[in-house]
N, C-alpha and C. Protein backbone atom coordinates (compact mmCIF):
# COMPACT_ATOMS: atom_id res chain seq x y z
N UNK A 1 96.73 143.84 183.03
CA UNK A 1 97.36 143.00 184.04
C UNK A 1 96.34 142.75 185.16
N UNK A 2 96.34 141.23 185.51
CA UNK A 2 95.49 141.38 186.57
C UNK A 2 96.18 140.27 187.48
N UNK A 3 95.36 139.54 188.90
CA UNK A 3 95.64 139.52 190.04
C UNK A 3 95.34 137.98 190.38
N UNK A 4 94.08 137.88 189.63
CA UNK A 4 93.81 136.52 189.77
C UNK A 4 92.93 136.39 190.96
N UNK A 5 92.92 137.43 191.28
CA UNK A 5 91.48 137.69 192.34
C UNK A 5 90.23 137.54 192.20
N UNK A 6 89.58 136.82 191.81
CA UNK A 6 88.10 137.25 191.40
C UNK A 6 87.13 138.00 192.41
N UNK A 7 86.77 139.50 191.20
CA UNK A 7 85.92 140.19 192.31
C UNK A 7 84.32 140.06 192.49
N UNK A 8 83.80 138.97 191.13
CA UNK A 8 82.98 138.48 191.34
C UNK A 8 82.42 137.72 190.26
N UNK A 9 80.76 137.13 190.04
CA UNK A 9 80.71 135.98 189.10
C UNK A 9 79.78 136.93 188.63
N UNK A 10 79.83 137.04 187.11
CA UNK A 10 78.74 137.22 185.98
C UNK A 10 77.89 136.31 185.43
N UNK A 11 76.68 136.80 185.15
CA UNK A 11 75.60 136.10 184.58
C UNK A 11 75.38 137.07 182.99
N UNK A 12 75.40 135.56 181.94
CA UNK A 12 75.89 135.63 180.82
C UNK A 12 74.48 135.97 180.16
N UNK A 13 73.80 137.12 179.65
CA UNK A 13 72.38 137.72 179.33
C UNK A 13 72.37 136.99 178.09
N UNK A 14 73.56 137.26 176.72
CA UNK A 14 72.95 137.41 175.73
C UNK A 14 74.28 136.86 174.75
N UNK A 15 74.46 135.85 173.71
CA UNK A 15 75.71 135.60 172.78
C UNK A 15 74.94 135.57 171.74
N UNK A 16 75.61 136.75 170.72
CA UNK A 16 75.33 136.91 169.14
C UNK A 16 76.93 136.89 168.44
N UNK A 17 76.44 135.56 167.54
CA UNK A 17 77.61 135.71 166.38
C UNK A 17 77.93 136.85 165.56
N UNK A 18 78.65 137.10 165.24
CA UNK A 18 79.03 138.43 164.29
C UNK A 18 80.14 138.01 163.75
N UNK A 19 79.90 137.25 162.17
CA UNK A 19 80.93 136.77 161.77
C UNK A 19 81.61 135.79 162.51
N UNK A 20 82.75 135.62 162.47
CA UNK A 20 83.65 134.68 163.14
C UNK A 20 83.83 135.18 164.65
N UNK A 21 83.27 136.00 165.27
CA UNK A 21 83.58 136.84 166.81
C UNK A 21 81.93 136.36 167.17
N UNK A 22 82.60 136.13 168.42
CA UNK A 22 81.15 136.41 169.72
C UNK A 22 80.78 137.44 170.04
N UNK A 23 79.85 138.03 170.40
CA UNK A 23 79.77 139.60 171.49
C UNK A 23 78.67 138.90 172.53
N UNK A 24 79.67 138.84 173.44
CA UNK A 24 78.94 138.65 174.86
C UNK A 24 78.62 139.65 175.80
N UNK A 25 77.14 139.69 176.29
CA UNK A 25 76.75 140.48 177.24
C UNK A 25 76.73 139.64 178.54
N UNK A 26 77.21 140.70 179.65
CA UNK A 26 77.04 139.76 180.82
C UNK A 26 76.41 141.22 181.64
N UNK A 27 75.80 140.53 182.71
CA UNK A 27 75.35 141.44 184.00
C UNK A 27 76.11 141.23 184.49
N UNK A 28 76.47 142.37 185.66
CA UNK A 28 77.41 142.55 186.75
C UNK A 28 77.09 143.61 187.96
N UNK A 29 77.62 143.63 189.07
CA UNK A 29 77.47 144.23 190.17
C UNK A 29 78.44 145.78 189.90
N UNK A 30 79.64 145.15 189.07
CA UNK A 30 80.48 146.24 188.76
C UNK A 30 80.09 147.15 187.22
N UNK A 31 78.86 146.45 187.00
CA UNK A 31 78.98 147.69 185.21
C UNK A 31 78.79 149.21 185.59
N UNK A 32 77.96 149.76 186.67
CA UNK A 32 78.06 150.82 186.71
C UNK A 32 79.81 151.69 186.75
N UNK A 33 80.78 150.98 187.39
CA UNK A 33 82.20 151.50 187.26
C UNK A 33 82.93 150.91 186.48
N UNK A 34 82.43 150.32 184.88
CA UNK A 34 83.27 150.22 184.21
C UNK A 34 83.03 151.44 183.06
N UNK A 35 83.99 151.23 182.06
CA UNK A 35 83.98 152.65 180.98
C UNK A 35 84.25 151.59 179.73
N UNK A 36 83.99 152.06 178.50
CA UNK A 36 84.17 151.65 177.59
C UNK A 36 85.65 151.75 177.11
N UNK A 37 86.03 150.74 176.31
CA UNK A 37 87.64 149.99 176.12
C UNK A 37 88.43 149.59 177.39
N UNK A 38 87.94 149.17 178.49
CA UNK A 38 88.21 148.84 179.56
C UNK A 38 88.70 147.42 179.41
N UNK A 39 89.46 147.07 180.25
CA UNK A 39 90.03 144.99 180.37
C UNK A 39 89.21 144.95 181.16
N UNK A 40 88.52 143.64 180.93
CA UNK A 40 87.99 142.58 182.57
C UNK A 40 88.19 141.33 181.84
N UNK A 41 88.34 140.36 183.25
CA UNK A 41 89.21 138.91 182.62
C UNK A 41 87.72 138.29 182.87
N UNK A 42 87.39 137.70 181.93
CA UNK A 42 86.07 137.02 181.99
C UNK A 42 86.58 135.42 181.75
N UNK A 43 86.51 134.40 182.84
CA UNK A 43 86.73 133.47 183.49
C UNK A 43 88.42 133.07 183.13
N UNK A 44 89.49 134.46 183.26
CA UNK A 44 90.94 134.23 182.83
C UNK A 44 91.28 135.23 181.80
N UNK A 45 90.10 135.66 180.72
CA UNK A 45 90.02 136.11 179.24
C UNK A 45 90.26 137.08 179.36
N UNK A 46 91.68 138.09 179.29
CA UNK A 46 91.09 139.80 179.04
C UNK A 46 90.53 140.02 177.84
N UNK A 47 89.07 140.68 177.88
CA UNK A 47 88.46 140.92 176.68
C UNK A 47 88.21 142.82 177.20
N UNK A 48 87.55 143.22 176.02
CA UNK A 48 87.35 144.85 176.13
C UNK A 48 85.96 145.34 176.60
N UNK A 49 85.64 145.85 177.09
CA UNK A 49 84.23 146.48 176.93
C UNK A 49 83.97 147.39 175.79
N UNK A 50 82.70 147.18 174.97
CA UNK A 50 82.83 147.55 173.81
C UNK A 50 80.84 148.58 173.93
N UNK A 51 80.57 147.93 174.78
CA UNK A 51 79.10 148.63 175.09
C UNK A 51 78.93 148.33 176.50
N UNK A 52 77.83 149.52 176.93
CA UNK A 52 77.41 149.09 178.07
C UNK A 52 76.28 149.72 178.43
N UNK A 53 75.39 149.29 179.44
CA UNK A 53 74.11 150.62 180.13
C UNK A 53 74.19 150.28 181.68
N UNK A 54 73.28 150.53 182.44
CA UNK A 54 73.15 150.73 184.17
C UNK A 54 73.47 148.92 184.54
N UNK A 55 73.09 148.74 183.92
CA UNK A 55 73.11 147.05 184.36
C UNK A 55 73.97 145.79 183.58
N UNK A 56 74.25 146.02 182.60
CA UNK A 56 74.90 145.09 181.44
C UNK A 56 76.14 145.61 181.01
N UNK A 57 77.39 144.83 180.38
CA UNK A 57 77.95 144.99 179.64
C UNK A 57 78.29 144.26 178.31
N UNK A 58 79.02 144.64 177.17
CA UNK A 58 79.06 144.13 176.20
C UNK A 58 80.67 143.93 175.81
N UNK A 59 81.13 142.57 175.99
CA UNK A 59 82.74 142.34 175.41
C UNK A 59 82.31 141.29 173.84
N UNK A 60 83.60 141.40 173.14
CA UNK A 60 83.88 140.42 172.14
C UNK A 60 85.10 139.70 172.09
N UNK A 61 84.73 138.34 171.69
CA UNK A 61 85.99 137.69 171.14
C UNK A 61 86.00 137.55 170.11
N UNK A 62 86.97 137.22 169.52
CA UNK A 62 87.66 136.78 168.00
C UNK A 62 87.71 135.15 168.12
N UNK A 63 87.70 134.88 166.70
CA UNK A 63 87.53 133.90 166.30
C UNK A 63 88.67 132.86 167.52
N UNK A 64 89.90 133.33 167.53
CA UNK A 64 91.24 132.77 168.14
C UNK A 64 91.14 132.47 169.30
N UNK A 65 90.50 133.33 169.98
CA UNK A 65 90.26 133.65 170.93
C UNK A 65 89.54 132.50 171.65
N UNK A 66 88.36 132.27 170.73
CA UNK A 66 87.17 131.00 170.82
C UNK A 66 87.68 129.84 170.66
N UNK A 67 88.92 130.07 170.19
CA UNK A 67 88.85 128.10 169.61
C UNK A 67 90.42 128.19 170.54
N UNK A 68 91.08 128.80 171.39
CA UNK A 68 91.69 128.44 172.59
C UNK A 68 91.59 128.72 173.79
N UNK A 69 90.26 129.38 174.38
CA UNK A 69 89.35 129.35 175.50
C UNK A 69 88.17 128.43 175.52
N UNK A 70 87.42 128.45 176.69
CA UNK A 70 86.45 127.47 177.10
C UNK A 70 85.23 129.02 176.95
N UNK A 71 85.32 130.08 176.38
CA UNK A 71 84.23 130.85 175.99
C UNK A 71 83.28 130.58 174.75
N UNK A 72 83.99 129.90 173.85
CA UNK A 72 82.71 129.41 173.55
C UNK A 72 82.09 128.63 173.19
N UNK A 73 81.80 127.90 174.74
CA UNK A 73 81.39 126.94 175.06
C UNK A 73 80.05 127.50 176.10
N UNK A 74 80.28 128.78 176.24
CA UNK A 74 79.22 129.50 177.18
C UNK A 74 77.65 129.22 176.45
N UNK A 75 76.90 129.97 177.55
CA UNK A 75 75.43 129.50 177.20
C UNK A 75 74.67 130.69 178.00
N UNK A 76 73.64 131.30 177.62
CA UNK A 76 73.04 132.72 178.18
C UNK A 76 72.64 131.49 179.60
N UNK A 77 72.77 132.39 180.48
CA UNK A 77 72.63 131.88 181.98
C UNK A 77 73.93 131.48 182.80
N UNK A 78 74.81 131.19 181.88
CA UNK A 78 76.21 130.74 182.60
C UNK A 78 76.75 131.74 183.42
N UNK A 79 77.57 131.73 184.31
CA UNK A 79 78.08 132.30 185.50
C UNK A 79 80.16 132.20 184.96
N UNK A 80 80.78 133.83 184.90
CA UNK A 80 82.03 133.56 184.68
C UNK A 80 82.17 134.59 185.80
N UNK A 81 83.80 134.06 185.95
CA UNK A 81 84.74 134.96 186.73
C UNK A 81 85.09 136.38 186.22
N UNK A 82 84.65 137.11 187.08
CA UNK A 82 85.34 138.56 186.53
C UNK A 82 86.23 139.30 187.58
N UNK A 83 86.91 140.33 187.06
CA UNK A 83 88.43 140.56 187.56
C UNK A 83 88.62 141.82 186.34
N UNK A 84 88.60 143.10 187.21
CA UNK A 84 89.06 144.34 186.22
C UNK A 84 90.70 143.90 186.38
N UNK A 85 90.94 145.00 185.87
CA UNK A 85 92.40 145.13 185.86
C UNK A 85 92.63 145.80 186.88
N UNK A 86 93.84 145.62 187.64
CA UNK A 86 94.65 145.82 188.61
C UNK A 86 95.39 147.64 188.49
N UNK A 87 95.18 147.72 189.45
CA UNK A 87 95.24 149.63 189.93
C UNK A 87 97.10 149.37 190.39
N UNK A 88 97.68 150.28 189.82
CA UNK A 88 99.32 150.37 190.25
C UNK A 88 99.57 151.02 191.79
N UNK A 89 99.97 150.70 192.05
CA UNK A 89 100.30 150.88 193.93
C UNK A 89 99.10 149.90 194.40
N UNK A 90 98.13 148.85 194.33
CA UNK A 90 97.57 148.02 195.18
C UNK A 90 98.31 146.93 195.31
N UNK A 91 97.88 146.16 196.19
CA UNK A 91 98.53 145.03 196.75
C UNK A 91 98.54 143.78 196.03
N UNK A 92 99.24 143.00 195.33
CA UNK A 92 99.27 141.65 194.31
C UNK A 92 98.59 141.18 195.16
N UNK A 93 97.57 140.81 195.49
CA UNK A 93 96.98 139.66 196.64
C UNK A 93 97.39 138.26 196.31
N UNK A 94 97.14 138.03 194.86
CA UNK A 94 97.32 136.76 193.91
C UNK A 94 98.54 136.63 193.64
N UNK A 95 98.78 136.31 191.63
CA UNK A 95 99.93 136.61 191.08
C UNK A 95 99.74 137.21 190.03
N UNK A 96 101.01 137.43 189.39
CA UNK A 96 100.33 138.37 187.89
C UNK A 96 99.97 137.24 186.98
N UNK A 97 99.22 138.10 186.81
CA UNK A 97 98.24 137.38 185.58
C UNK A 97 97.77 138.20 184.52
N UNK A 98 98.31 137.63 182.71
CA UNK A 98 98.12 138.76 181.71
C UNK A 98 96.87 138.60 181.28
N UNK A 99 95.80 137.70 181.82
CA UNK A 99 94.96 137.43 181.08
C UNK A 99 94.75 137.01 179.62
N UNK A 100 96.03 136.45 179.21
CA UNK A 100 96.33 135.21 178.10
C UNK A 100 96.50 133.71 178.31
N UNK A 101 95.25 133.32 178.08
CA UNK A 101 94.93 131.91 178.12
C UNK A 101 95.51 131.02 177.62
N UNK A 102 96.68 130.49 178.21
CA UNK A 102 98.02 129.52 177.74
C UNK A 102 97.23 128.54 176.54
N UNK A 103 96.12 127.45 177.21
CA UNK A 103 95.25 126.40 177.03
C UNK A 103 94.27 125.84 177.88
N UNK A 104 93.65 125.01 177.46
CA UNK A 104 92.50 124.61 178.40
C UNK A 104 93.02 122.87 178.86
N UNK A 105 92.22 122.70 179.90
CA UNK A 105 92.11 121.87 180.69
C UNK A 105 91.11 121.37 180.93
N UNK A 106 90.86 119.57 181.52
CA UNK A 106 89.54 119.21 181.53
C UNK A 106 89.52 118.87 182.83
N UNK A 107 88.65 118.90 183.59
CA UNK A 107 88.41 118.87 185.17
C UNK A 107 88.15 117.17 184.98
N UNK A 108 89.20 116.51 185.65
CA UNK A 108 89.41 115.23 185.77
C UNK A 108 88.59 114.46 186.89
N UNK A 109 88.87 115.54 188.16
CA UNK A 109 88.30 114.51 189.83
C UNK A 109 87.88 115.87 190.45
N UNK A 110 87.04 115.65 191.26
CA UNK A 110 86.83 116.80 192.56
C UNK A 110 86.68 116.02 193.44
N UNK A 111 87.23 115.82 194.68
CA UNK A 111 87.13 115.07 195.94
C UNK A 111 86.72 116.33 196.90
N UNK A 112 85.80 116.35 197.38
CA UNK A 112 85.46 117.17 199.06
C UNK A 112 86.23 116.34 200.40
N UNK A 113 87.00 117.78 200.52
CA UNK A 113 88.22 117.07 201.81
C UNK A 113 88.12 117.96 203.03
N UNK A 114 86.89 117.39 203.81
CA UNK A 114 86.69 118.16 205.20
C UNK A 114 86.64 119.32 205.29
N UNK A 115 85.61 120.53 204.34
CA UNK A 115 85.85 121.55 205.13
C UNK A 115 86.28 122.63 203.48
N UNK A 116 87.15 121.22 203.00
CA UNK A 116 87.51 122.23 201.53
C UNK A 116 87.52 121.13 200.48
N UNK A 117 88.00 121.77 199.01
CA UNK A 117 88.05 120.53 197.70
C UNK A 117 89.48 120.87 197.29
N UNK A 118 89.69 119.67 196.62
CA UNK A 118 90.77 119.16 195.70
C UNK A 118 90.23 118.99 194.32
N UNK A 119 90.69 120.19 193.11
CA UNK A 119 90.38 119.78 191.57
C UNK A 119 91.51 119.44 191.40
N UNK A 120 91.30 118.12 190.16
CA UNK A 120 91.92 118.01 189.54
C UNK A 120 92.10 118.34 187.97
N UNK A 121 92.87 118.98 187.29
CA UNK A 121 92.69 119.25 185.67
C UNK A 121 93.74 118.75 185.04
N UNK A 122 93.69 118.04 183.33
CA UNK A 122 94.88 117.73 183.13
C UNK A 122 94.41 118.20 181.73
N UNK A 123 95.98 118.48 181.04
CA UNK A 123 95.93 119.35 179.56
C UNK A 123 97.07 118.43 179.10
N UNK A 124 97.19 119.49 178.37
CA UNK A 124 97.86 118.57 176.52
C UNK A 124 99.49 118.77 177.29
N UNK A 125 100.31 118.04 177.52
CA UNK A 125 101.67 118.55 177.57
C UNK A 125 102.64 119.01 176.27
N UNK A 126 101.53 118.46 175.42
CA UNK A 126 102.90 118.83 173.74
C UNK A 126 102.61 119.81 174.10
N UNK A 127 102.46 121.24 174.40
CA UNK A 127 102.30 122.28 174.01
C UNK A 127 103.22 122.67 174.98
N UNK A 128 104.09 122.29 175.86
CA UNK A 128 105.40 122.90 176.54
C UNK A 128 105.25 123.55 177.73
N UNK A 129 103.47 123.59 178.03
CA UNK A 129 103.30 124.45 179.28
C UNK A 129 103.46 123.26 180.88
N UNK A 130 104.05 124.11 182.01
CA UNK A 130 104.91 123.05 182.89
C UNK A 130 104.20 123.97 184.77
N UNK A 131 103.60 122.76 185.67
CA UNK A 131 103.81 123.28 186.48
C UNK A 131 104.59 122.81 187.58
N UNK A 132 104.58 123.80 188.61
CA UNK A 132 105.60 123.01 189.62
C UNK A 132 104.73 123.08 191.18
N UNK A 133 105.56 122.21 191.68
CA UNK A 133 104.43 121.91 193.28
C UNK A 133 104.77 123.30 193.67
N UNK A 134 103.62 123.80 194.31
CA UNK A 134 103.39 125.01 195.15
C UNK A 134 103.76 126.45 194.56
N UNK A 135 104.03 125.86 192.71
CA UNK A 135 103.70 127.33 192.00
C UNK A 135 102.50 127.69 191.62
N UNK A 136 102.51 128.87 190.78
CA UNK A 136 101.03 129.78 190.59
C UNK A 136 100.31 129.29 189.36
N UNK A 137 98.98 129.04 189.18
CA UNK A 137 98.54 129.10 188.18
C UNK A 137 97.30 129.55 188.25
N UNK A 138 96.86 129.80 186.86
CA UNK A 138 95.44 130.49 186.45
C UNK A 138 94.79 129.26 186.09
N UNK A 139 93.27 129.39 186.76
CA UNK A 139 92.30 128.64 186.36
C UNK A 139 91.04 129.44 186.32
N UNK A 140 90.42 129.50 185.00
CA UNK A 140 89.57 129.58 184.49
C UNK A 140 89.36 132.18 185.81
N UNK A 141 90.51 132.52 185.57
CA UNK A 141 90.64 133.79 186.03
C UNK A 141 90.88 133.64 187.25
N UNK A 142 91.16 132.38 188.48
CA UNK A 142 91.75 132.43 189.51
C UNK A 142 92.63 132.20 189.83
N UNK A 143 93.38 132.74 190.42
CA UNK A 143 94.77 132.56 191.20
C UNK A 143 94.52 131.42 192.52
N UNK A 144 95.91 130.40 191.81
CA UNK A 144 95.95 129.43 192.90
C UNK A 144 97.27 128.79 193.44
N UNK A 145 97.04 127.64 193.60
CA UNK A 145 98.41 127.11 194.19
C UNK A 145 98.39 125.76 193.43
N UNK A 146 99.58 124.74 192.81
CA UNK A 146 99.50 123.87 192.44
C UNK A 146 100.14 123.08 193.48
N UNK A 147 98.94 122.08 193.61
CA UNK A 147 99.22 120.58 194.45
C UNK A 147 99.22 119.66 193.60
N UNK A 148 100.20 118.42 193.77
CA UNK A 148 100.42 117.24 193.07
C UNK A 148 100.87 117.21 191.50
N UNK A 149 101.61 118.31 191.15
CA UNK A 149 102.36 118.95 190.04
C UNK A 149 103.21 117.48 189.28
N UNK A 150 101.62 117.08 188.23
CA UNK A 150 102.74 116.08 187.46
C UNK A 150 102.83 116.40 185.79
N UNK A 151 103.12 115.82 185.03
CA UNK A 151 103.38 116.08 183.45
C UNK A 151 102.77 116.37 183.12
N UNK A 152 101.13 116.32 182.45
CA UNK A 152 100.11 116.85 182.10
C UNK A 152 99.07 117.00 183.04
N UNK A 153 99.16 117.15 184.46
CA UNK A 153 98.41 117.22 185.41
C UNK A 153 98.31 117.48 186.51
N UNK A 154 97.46 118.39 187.63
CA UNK A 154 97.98 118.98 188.47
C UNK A 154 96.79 119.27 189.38
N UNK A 155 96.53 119.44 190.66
CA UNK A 155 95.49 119.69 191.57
C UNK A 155 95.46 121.11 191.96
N UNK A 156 94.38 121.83 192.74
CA UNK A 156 94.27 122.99 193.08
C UNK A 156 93.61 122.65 194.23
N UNK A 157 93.79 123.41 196.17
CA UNK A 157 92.91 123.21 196.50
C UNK A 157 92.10 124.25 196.70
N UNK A 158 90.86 124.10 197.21
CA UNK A 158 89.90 125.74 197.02
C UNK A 158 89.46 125.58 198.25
N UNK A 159 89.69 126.63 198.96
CA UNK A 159 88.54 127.01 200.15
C UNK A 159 86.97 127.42 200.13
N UNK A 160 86.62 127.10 201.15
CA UNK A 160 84.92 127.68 200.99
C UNK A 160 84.83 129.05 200.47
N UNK A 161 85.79 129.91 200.90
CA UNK A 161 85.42 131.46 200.20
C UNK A 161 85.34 131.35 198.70
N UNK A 162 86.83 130.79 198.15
CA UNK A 162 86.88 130.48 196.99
C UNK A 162 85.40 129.62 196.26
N UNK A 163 85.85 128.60 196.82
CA UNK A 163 84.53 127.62 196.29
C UNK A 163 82.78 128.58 196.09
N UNK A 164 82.44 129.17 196.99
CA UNK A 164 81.68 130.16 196.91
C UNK A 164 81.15 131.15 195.96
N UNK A 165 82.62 132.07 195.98
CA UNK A 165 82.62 133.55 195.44
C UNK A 165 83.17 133.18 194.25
N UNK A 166 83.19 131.71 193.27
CA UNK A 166 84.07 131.97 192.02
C UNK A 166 82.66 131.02 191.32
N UNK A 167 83.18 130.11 190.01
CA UNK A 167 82.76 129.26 189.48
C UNK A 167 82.76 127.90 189.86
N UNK A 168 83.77 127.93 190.33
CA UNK A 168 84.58 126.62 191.07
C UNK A 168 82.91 125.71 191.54
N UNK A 169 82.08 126.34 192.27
CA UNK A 169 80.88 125.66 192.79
C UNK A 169 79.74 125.07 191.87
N UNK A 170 80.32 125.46 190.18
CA UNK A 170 79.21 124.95 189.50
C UNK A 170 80.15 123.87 188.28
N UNK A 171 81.42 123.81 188.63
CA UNK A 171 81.90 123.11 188.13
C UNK A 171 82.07 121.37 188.46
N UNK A 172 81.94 120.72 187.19
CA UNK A 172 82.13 119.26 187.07
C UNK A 172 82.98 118.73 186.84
N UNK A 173 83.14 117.34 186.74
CA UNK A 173 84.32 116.72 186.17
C UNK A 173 83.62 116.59 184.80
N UNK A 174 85.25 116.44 183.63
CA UNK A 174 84.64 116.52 182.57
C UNK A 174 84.24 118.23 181.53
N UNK A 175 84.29 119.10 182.79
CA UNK A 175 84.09 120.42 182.27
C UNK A 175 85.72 120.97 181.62
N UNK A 176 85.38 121.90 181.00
CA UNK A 176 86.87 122.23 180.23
C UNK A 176 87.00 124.10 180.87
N UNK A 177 87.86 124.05 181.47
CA UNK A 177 88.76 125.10 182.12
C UNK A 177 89.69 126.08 181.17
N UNK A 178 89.79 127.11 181.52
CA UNK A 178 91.15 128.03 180.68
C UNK A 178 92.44 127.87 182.13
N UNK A 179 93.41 127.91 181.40
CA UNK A 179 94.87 128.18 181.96
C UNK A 179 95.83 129.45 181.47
N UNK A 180 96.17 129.73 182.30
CA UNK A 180 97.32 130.54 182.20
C UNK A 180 98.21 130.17 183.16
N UNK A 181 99.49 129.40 182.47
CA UNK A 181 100.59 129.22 183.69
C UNK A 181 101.16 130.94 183.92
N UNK A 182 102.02 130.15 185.14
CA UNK A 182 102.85 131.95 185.90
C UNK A 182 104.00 132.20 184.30
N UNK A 183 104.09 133.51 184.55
CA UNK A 183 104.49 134.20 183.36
C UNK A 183 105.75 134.19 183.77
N UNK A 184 106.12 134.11 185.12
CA UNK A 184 107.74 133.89 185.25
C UNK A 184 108.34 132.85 185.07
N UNK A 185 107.47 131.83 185.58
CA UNK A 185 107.78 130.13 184.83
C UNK A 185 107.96 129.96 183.76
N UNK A 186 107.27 130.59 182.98
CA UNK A 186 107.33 130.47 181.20
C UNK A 186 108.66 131.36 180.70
N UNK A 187 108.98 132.49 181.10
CA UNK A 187 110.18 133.00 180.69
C UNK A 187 111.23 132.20 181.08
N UNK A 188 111.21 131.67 182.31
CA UNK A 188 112.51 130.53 182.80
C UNK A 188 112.35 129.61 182.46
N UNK A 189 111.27 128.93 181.62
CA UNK A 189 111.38 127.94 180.77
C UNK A 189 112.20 127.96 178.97
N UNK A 190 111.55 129.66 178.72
CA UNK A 190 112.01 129.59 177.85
C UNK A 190 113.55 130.12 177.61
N UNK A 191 113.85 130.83 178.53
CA UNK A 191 115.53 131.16 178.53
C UNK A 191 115.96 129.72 178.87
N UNK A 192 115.29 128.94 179.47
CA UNK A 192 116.64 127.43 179.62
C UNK A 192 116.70 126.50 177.72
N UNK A 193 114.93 127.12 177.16
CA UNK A 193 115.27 126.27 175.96
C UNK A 193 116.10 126.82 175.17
N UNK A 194 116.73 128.37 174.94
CA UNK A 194 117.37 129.13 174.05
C UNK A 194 119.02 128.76 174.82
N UNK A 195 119.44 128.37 175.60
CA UNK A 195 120.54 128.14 176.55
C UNK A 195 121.51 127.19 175.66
């Protein structure tokens, strides 16, 4: 479970195929306090730690994994969001977030609006996922707010901290994003379809 906080950006060392799975190494500020079989949401993704030394770690995905995230699409040098998992008695700063990547999204517009930005992303609506003005969603492992909440499309705005301390600053239009809508939205979506 995590928060949607990002506690900081990784730089992506090393991707070897292994079969149908990736194993991605990334550097981090935090590998010295992680442990092996550990969660960290790598840009939304909970994946495991599967190796590690003083400076690097080593996660994998599965094939599934790859072909409904924007991971692999990565490239050694790329920069993702990371986010351990969330400690019981701390403070939700964000929202919950399972680190299951609903679908992806393609970054439509970025407008700079005095000070801060407006993304825009829009996804597939057949797939049933729904947001609403001034609910929660995951983008690409951050917790945000949805502005301009329409059918397949929806804005985020980001502050300079944000814009900064995430990915958000190396992103384009045209780039493809992970989602995770709010997990309470989706259960109250789906108890109204069983109704």
């Amino acid at each position: 479970m995590f928060t949607g906080i990002v506690e900081e950006t990784g730089k992506i060392t090393n991707l070897k195929k292994s079969g149908g799975n990736l194993n991605i190494s990334v550097q981090a500020k935090m590998t010295p306090e992680l442990k092996i079989d550990q969660s960290v949401s790598h840009n939304g993704v909970c994946l495991t730690v599967v190796s590690l030394d003083d400076k690097e770690y080593m996660v994998t995905a599965i094939q599934e994994t790859l072909e409904k995230t924007n991971l692999g699409q990565l490239h050694t040098g790329d920069l993702v969001n990371l986010e351990r998992g969330m400690k019981l008695g701390d403070r939700l700063d964000g929202h919950i977030v399972q680190g299951h990547v609903d679908q992806t999204a393609t970054c439509t517009e970025i407008k700079e609006k005095d000070g801060s930005w407006e993304f825009t992303f829009e996804y597939d609506p057949e797939i049933g996922n729904v947001t609403i003005e001034k609910g929660s969603i995951t983008v690409n492992g951050v917790s945000l707010t949805v502005v301009n909440s329409k059918k397949n499309r929806f804005s985020v705005a980001i502050i300079p901290y944000t814009y900064e301390h995430t990915t958000f600053k190396n992103l384009k239009s045209g780039d493809i994003v992970n989602l995770e809508f709010d997990v309470i939205g989706k259960y109250v979506k789906r108890l109204n379809e069983l109704s």
